[in-house]
PDB file of N, CA and C in Angstrom:
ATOM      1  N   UNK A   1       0.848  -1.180   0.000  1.00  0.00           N
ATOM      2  CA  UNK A   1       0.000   0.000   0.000  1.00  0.00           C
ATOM      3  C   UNK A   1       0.890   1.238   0.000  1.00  0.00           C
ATOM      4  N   UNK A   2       0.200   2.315  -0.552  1.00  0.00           N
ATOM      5  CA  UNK A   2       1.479   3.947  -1.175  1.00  0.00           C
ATOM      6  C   UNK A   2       0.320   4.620  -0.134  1.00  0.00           C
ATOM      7  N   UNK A   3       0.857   5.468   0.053  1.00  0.00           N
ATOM      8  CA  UNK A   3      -0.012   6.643   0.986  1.00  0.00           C
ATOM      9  C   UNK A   3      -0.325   7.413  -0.511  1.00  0.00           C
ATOM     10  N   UNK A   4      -1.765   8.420  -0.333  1.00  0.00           N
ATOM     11  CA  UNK A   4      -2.196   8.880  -1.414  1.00  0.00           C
ATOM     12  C   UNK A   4      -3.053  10.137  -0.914  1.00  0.00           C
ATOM     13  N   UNK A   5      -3.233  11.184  -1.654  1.00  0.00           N
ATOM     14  CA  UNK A   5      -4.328  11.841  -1.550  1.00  0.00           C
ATOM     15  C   UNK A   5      -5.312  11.766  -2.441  1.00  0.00           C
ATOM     16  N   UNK A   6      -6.905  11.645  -1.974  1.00  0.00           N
ATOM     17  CA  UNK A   6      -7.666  12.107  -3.534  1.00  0.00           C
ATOM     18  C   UNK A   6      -8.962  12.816  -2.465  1.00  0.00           C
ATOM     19  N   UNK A   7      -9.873  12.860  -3.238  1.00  0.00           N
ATOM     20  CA  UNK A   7     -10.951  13.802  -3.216  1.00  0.00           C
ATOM     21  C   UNK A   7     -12.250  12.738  -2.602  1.00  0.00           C
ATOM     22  N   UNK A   8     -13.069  13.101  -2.356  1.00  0.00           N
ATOM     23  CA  UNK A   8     -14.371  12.426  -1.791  1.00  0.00           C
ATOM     24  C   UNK A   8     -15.365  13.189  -1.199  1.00  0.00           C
ATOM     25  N   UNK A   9     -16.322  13.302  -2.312  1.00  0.00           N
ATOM     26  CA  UNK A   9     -17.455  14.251  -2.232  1.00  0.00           C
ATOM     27  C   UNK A   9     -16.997  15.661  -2.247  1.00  0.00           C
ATOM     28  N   UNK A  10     -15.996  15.707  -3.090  1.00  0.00           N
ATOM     29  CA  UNK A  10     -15.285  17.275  -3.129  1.00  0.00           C
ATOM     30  C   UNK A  10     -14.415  17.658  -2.064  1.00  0.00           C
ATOM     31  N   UNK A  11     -14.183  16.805  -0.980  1.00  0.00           N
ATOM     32  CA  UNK A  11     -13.460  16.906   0.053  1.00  0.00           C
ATOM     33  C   UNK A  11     -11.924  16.435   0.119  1.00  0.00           C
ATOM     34  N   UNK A  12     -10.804  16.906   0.107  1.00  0.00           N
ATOM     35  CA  UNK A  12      -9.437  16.485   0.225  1.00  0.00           C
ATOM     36  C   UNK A  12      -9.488  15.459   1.082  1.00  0.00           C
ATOM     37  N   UNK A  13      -8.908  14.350   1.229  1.00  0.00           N
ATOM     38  CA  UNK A  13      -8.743  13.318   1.956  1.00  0.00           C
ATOM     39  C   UNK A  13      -7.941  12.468   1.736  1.00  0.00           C
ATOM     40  N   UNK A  14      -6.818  11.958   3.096  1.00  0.00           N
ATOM     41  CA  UNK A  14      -5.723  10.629   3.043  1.00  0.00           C
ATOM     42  C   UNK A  14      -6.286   9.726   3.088  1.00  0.00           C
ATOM     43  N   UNK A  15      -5.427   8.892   2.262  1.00  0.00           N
ATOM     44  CA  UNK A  15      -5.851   6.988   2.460  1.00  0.00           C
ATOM     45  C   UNK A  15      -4.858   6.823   1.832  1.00  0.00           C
ATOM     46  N   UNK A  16      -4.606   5.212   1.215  1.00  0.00           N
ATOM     47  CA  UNK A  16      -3.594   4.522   0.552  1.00  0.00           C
ATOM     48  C   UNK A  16      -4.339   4.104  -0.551  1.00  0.00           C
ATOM     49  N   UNK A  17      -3.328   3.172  -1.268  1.00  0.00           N
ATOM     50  CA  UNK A  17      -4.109   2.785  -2.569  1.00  0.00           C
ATOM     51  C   UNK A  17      -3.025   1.474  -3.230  1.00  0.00           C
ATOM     52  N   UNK A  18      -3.645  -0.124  -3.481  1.00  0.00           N
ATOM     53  CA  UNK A  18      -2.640  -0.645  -3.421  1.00  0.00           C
ATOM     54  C   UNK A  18      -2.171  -1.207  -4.593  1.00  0.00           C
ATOM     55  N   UNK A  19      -0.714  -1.043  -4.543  1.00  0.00           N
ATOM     56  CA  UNK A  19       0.140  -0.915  -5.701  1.00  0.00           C
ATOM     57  C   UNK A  19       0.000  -2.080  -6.671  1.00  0.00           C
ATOM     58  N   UNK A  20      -1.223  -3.069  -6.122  1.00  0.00           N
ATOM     59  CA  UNK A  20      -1.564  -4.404  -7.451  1.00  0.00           C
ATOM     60  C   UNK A  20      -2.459  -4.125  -7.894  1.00  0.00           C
ATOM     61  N   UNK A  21      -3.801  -3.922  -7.078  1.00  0.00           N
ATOM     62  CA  UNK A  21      -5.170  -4.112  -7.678  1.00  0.00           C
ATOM     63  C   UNK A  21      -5.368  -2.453  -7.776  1.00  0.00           C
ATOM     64  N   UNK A  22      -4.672  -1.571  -6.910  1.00  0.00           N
ATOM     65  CA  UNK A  22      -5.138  -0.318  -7.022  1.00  0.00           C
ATOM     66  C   UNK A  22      -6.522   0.251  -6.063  1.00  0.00           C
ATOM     67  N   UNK A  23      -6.925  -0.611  -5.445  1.00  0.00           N
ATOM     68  CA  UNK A  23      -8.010  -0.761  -4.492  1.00  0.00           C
ATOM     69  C   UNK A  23      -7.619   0.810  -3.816  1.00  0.00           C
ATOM     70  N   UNK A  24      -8.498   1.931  -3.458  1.00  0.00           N
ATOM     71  CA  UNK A  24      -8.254   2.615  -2.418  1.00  0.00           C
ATOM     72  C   UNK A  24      -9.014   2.316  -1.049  1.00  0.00           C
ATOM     73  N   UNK A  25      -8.101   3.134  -0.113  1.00  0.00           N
ATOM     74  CA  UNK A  25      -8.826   3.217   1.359  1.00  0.00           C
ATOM     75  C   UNK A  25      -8.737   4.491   1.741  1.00  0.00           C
ATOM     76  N   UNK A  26      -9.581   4.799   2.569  1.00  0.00           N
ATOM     77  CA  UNK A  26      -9.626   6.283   3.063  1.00  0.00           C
ATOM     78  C   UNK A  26      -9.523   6.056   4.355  1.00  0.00           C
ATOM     79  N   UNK A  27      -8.713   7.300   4.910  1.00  0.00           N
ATOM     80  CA  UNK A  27      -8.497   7.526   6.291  1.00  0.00           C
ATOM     81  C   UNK A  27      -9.641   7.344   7.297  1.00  0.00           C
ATOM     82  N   UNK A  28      -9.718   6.592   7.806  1.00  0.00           N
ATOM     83  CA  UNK A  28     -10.902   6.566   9.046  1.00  0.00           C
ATOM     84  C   UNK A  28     -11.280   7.967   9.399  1.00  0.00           C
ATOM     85  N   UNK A  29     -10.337   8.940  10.001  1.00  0.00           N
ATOM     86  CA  UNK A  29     -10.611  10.559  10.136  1.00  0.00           C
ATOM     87  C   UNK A  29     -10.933  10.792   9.332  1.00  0.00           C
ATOM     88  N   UNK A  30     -10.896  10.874   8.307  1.00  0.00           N
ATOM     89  CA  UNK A  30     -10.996  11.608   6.826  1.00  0.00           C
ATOM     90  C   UNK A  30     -12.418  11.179   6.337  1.00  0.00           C
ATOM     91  N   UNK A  31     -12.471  10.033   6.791  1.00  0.00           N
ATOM     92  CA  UNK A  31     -13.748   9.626   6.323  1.00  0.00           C
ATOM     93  C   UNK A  31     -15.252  10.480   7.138  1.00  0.00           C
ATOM     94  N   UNK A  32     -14.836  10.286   8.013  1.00  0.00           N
ATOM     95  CA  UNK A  32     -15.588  10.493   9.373  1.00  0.00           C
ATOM     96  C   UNK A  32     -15.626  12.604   9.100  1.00  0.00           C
ATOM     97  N   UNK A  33     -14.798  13.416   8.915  1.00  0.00           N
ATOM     98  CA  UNK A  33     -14.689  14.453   8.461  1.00  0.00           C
ATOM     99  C   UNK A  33     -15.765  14.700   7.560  1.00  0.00           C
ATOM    100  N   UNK A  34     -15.657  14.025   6.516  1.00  0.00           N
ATOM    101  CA  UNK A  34     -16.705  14.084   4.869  1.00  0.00           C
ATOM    102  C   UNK A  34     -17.870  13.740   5.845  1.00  0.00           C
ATOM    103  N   UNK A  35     -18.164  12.875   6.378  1.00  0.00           N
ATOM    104  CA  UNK A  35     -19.745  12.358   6.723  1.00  0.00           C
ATOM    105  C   UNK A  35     -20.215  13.750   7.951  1.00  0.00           C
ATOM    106  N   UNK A  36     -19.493  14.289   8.654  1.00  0.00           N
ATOM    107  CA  UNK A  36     -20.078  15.327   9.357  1.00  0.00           C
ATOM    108  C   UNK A  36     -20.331  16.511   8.518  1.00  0.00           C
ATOM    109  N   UNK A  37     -19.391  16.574   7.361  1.00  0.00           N
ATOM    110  CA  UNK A  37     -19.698  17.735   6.755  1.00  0.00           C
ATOM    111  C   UNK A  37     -20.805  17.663   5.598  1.00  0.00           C
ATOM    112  N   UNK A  38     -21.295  16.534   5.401  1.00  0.00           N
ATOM    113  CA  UNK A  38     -21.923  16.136   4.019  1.00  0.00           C
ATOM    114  C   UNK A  38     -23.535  16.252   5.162  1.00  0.00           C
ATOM    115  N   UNK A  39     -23.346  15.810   6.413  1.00  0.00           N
ATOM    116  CA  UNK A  39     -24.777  16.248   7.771  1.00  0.00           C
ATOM    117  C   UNK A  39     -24.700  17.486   7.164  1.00  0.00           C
ATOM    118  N   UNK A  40     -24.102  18.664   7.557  1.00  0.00           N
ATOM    119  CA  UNK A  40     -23.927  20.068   7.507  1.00  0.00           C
ATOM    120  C   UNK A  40     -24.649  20.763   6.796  1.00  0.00           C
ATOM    121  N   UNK A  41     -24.014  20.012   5.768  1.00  0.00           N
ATOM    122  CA  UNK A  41     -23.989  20.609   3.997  1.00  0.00           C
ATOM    123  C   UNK A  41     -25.930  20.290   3.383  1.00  0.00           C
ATOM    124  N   UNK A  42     -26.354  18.977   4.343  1.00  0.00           N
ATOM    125  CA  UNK A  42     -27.475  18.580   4.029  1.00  0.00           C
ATOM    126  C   UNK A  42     -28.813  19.270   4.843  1.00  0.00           C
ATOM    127  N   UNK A  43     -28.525  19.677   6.041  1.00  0.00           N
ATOM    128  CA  UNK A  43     -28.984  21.375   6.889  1.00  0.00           C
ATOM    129  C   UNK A  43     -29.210  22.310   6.062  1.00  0.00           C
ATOM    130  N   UNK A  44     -27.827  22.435   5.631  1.00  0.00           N
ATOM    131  CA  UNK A  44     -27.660  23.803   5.022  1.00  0.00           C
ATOM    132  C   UNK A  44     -27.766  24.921   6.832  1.00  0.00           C
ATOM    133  N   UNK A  45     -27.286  24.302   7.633  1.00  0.00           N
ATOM    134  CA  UNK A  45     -27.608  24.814   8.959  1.00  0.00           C
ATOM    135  C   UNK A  45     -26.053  24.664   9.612  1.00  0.00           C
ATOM    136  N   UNK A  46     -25.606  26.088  10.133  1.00  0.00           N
ATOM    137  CA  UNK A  46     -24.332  25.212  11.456  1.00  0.00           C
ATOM    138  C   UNK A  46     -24.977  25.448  13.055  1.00  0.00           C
ATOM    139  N   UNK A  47     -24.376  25.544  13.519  1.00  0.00           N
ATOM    140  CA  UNK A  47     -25.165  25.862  15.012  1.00  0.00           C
ATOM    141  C   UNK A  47     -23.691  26.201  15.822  1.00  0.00           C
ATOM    142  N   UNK A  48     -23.606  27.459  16.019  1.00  0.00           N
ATOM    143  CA  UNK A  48     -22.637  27.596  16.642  1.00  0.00           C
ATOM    144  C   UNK A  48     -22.981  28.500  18.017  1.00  0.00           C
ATOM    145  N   UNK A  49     -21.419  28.863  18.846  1.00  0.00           N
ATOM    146  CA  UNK A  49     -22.026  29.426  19.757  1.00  0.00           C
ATOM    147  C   UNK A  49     -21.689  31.051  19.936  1.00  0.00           C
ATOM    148  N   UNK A  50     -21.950  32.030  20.861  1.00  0.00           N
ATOM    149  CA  UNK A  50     -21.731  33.294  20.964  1.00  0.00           C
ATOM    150  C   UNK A  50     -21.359  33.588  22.413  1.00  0.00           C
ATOM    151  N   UNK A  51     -19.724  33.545  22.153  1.00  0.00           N
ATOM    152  CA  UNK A  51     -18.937  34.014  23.673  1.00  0.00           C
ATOM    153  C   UNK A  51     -18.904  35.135  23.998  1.00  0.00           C
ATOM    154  N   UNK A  52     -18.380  35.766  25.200  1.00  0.00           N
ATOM    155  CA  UNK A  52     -17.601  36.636  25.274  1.00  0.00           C
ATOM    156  C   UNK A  52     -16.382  36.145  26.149  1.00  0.00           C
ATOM    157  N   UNK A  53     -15.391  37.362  25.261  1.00  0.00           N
ATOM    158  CA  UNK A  53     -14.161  37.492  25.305  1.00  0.00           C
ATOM    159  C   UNK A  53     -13.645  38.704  25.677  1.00  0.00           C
ATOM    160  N   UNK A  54     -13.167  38.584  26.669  1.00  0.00           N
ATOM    161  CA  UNK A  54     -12.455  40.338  27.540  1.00  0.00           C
ATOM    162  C   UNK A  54     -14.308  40.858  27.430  1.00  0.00           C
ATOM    163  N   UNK A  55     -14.118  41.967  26.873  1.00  0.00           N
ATOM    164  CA  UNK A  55     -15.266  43.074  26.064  1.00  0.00           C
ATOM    165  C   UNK A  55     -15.621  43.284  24.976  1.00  0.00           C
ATOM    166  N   UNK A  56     -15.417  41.886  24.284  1.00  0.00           N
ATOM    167  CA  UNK A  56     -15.852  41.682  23.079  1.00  0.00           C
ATOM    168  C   UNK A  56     -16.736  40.371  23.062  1.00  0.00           C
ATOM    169  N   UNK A  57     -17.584  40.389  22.089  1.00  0.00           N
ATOM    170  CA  UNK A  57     -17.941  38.904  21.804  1.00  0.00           C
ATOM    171  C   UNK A  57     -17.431  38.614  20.395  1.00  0.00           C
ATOM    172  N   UNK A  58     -17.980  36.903  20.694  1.00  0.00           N
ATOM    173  CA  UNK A  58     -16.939  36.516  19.386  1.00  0.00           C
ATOM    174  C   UNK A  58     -17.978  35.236  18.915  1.00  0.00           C
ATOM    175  N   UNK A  59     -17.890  34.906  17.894  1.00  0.00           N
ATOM    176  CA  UNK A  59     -18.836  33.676  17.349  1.00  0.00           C
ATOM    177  C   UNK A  59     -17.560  32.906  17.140  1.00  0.00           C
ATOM    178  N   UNK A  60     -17.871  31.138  17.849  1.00  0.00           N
ATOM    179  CA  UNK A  60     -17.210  30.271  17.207  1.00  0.00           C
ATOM    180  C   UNK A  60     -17.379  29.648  16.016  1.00  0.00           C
ATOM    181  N   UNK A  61     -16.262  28.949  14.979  1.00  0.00           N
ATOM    182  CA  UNK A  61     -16.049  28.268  14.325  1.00  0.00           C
ATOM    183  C   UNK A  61     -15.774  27.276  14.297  1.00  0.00           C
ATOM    184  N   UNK A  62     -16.202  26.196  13.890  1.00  0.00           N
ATOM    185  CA  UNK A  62     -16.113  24.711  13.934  1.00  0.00           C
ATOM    186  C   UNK A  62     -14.661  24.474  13.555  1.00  0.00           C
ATOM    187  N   UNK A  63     -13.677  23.725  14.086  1.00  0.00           N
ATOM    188  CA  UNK A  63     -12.554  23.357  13.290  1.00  0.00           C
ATOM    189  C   UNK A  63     -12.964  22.027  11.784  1.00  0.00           C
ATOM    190  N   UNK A  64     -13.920  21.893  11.866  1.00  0.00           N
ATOM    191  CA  UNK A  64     -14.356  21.067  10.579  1.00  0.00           C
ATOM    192  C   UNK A  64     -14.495  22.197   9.582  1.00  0.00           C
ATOM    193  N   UNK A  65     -14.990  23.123   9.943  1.00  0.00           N
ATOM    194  CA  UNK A  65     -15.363  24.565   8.996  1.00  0.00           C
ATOM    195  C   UNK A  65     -13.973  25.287   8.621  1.00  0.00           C
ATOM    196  N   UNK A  66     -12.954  25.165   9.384  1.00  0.00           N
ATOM    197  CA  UNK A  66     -12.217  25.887   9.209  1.00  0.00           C
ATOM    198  C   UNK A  66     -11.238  25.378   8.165  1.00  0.00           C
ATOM    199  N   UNK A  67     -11.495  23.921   8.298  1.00  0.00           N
ATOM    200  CA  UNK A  67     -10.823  23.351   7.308  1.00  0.00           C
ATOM    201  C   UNK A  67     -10.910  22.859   5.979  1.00  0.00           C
ATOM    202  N   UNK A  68     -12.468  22.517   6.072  1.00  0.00           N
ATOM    203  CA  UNK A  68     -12.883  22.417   4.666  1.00  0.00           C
ATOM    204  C   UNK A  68     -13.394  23.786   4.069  1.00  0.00           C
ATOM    205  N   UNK A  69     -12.913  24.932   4.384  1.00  0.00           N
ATOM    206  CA  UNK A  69     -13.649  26.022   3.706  1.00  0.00           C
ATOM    207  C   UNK A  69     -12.338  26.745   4.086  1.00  0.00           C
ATOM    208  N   UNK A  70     -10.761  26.275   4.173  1.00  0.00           N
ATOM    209  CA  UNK A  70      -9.678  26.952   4.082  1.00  0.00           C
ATOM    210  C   UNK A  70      -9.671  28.006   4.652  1.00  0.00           C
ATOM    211  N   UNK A  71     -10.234  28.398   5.724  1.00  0.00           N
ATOM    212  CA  UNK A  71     -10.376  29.948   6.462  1.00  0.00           C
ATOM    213  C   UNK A  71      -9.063  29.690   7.712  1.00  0.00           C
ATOM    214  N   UNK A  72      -8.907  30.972   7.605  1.00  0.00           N
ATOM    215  CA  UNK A  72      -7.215  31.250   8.726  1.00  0.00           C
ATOM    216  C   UNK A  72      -7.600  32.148   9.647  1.00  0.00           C
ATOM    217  N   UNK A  73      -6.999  32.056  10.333  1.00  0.00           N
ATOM    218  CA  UNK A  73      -7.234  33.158  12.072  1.00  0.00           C
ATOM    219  C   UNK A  73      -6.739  34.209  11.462  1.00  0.00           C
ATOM    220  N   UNK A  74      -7.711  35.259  12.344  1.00  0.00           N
ATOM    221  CA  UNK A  74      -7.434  36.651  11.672  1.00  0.00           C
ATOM    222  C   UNK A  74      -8.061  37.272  10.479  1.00  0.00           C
ATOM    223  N   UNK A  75      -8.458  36.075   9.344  1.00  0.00           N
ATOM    224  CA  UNK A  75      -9.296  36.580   8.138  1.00  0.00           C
ATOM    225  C   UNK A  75     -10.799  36.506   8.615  1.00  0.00           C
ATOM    226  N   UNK A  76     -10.803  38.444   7.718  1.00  0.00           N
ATOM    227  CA  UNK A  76     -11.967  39.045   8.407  1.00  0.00           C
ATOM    228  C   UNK A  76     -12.934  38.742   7.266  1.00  0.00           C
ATOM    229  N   UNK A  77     -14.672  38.954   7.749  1.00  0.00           N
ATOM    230  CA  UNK A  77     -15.874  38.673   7.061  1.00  0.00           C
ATOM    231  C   UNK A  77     -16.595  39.711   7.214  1.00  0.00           C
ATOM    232  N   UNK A  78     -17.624  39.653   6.298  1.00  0.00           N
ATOM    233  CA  UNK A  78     -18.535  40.364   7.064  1.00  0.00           C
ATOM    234  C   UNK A  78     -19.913  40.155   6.896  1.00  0.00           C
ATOM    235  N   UNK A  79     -21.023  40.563   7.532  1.00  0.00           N
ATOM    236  CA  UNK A  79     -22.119  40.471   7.999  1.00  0.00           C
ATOM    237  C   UNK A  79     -23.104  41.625   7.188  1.00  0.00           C
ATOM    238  N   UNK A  80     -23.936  40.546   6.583  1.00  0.00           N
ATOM    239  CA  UNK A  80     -25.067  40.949   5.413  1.00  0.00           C
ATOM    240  C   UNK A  80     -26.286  40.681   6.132  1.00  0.00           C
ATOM    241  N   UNK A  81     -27.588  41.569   6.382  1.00  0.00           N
ATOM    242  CA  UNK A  81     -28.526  41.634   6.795  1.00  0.00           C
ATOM    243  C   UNK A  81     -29.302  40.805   5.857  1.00  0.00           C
ATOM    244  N   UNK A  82     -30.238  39.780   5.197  1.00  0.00           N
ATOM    245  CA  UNK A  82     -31.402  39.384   4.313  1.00  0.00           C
ATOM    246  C   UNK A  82     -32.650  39.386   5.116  1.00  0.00           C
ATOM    247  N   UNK A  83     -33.387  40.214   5.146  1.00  0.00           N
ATOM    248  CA  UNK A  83     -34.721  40.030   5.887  1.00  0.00           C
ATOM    249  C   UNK A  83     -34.167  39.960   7.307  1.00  0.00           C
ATOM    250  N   UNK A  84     -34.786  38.978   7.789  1.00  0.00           N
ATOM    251  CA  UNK A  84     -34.356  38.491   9.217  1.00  0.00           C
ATOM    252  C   UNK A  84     -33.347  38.150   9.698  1.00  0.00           C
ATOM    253  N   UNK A  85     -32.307  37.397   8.633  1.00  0.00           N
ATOM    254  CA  UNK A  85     -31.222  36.600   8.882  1.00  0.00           C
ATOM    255  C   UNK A  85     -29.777  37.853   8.409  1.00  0.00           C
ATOM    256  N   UNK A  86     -28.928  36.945   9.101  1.00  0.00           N
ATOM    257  CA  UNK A  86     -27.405  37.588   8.945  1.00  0.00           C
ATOM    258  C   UNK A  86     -27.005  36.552   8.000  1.00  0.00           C
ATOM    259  N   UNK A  87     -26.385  36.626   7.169  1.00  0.00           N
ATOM    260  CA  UNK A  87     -25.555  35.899   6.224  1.00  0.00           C
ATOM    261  C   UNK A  87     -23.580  36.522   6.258  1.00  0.00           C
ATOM    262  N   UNK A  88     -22.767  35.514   6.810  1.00  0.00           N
ATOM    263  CA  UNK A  88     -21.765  35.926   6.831  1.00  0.00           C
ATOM    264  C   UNK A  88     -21.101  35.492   5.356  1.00  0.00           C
ATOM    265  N   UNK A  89     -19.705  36.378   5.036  1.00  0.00           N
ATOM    266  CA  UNK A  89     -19.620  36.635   4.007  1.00  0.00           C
ATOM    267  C   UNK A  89     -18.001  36.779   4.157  1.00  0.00           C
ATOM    268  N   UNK A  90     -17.138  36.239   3.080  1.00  0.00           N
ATOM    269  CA  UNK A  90     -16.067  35.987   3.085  1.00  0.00           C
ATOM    270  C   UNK A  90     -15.413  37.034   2.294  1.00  0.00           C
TER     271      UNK A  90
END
C-alpha cells in the first residue's frame, strides 16, 4: 500500500491505494470528516455558539469549517442583513 491523496465528495482526503489491484482506502478521520460535513452541507444549517471574550464577543467556528472552507485566524468577514437573517460573508 502507497499513501495517497484524492478527493471524496469534493473533500481532500488521506488513504492509501494498493500498488496491485489499485483498491483505495480512506483515512478513518478523513472519512468520518466528509460524513459530518456532508450532515452540515445537508442542513444547510451550522449551530454555533456566541462568547464573550475580555469586552468583546466573538462567534465560534467549527474546526471542521475551518478546514474544509480553508479559512485562517485573523481573516476578516462580514455580515449581510437578508430580511431576518445575517448571512456571513467571506
Amino acid at each position: 500500500m502507497r499513501k495517497m491523496t484524492t478527493s471524496l465528495k469534493g473533500i481532500s482526503v488521506r488513504g492509501w491505494e494498493c500498488e496491485k489491484c489499485h483498491e483505495e482506502m480512506i483515512h478513518p478521520e478523513d472519512a468520518q470528516k466528509v460524513l459530518e460535513i456532508e450532515k452540515a452541507r445537508k442542513k444547510n444549517l451550522l449551530t454555533v455558539k456566541l462568547r464573550k471574550v475580555g469586552k468583546s464577543n466573538v462567534i465560534t467556528v467549527p474546526k471542521i469549517i475551518m478546514e474544509t472552507e480553508h479559512l485562517k485566524e485573523g481573516q476578516k468577514f462580514e455580515w449581510k442583513k437578508e430580511g431576518k437573517k445575517f448571512v456571513l460573508i467571506s
